[in-house]
N, C-alpha and C. Protein backbone atom coordinates (compact mmCIF):
# COMPACT_ATOMS: atom_id res chain seq x y z
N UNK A 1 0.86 -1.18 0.00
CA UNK A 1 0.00 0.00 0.00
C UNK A 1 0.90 1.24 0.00
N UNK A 2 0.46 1.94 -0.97
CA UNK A 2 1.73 2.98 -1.07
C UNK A 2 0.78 4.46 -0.34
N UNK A 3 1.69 5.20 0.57
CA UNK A 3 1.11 6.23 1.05
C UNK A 3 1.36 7.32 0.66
N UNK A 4 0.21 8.30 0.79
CA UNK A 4 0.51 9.80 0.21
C UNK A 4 0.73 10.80 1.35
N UNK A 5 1.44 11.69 1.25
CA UNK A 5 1.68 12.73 2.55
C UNK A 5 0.88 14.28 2.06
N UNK A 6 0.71 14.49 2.89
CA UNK A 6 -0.13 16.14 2.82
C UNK A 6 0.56 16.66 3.88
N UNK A 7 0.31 18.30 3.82
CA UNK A 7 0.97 19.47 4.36
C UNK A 7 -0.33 19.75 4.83
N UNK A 8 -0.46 20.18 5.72
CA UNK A 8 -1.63 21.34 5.76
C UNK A 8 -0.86 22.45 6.76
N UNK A 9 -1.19 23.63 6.37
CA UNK A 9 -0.84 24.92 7.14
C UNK A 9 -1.24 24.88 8.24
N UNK A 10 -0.20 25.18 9.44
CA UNK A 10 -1.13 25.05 10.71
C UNK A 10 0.13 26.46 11.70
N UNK A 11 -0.81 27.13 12.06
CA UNK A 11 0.11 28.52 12.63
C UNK A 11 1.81 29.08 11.51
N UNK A 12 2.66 29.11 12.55
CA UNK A 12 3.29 29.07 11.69
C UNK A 12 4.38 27.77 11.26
N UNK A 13 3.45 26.76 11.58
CA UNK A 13 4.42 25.69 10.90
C UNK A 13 3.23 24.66 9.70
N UNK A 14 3.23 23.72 9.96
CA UNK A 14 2.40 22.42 9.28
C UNK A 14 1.91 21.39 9.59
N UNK A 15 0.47 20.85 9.89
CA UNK A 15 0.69 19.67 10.18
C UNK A 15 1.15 18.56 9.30
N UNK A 16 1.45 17.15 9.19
CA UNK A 16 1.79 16.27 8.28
C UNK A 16 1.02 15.35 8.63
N UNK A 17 0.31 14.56 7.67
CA UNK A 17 -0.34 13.15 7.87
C UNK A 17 -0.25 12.52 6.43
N UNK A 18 -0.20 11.26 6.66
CA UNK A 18 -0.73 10.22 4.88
C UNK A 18 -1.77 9.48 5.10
N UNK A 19 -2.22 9.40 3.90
CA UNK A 19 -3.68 8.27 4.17
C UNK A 19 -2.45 7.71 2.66
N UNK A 20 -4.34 6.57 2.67
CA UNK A 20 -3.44 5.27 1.83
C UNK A 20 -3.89 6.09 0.34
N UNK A 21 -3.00 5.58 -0.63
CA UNK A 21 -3.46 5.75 -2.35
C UNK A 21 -4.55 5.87 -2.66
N UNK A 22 -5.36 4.55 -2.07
CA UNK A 22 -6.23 4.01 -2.64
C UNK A 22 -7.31 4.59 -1.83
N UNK A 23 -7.51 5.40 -1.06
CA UNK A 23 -8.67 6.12 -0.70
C UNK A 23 -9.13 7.34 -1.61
N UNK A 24 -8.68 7.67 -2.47
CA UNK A 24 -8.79 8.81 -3.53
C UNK A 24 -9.34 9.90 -2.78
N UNK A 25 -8.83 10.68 -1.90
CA UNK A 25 -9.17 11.85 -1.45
C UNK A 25 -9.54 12.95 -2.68
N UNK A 26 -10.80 13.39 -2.54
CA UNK A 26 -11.04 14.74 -3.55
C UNK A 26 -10.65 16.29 -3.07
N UNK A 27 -11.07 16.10 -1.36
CA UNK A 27 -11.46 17.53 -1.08
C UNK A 27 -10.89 17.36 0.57
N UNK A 28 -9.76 17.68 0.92
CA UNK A 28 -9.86 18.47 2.24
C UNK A 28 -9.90 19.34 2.65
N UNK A 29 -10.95 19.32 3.79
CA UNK A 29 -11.88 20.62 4.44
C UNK A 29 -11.94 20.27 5.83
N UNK A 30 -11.83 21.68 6.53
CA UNK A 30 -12.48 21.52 7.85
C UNK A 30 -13.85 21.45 8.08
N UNK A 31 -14.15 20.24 9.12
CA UNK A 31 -15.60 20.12 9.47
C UNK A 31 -16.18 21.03 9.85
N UNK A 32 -17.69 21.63 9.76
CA UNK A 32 -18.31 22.97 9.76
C UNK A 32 -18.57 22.81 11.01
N UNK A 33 -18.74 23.92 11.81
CA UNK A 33 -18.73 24.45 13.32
C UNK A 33 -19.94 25.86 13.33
N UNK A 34 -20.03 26.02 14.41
CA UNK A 34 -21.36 27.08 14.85
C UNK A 34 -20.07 27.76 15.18
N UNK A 35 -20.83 29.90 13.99
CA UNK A 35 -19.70 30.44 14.66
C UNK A 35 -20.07 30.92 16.18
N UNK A 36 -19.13 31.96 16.16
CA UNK A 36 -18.52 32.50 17.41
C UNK A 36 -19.69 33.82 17.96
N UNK A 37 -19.76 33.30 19.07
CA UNK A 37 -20.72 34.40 19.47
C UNK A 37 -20.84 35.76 19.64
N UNK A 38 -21.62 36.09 19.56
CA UNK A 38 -21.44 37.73 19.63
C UNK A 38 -21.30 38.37 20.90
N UNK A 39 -20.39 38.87 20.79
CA UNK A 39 -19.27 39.00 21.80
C UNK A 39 -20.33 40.39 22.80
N UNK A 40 -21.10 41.04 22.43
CA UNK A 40 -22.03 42.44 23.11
C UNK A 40 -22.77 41.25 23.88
N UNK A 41 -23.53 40.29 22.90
CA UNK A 41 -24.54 39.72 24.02
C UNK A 41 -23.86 38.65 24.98
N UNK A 42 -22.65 38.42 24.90
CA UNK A 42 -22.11 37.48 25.61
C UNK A 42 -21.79 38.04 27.04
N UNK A 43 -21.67 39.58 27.27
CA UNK A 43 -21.33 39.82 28.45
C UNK A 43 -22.86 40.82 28.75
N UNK A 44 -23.49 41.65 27.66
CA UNK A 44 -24.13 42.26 27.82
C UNK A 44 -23.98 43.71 27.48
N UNK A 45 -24.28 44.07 26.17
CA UNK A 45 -24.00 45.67 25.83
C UNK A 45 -24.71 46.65 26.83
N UNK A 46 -25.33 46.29 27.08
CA UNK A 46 -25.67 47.66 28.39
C UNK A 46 -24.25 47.55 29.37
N UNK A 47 -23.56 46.58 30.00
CA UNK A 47 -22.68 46.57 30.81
C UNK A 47 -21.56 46.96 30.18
N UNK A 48 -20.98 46.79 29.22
CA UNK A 48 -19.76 47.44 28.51
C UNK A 48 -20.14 49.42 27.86
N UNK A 49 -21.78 49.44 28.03
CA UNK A 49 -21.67 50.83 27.32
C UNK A 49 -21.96 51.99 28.62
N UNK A 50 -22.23 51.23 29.97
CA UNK A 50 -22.44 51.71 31.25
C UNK A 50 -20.99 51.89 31.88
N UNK A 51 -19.91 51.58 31.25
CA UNK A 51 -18.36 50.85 31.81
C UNK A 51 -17.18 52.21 31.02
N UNK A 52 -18.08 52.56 30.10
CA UNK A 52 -17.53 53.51 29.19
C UNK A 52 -18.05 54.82 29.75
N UNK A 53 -19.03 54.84 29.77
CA UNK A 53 -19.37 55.93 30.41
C UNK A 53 -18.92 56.38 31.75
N UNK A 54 -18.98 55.07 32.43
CA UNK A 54 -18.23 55.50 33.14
C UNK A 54 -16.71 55.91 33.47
N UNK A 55 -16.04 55.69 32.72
CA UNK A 55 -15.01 55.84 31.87
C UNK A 55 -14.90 57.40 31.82
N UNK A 56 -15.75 57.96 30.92
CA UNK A 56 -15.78 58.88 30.23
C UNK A 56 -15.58 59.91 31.32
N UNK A 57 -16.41 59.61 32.48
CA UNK A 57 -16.58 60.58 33.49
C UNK A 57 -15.49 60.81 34.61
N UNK A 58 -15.09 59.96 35.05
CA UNK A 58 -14.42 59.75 35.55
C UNK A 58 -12.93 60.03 35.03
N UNK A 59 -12.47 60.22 34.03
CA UNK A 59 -11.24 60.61 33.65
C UNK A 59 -11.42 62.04 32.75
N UNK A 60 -12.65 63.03 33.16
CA UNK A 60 -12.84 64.42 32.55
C UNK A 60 -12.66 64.90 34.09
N UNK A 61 -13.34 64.57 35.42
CA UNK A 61 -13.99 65.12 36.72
C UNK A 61 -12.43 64.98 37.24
N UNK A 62 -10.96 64.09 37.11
CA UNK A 62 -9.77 64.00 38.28
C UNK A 62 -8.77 65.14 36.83
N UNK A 63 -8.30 65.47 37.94
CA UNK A 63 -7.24 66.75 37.40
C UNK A 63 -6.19 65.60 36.72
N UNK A 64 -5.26 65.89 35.80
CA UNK A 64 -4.41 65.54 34.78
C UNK A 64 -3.36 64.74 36.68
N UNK A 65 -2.08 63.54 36.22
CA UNK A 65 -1.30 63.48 37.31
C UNK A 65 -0.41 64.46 36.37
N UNK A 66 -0.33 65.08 36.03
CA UNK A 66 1.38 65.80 35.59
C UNK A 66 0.87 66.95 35.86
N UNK A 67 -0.57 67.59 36.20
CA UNK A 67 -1.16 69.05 36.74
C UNK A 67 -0.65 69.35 38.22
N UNK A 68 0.02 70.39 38.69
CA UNK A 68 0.24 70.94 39.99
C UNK A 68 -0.41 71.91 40.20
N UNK A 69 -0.62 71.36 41.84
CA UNK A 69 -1.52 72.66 42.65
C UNK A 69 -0.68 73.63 43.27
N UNK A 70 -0.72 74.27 43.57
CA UNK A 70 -0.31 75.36 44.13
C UNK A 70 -0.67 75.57 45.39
């Protein structure tokens, strides 16, 4: 049984595997997967846009650190 080797790209190196001749591979593909969630409803866009704001306020209301008082 004579074997065939494949490359496949994997980061920055490759993986290596052979199957046999005689399986006549047409098409390799990765198996399909559910994507990736949406990342607002995963924690909650009100909590990241309440986090900013607060944000916002909080670094206009404290004086600069490189500002001196007198």
């Amino acid at each position: 049984v004579h074997l065939v080797a494949y490359h496949l790209p994997y980061g920055k190196t490759h993986l290596t595997f052979t199957l046999p001749d005689d399986l006549h591979v047409q098409l390799l593909a990765p198996r399909n997967a559910a994507g990736a969630a949406d990342p607002l409803a995963a924690v909650g866009g009100n909590t990241i846009s309440a986090c900013i704001g607060w944000i916002g306020r909080e670094t206009t209301s404290r004086p600069s650190p490189t500002t001196r008082r007198s």
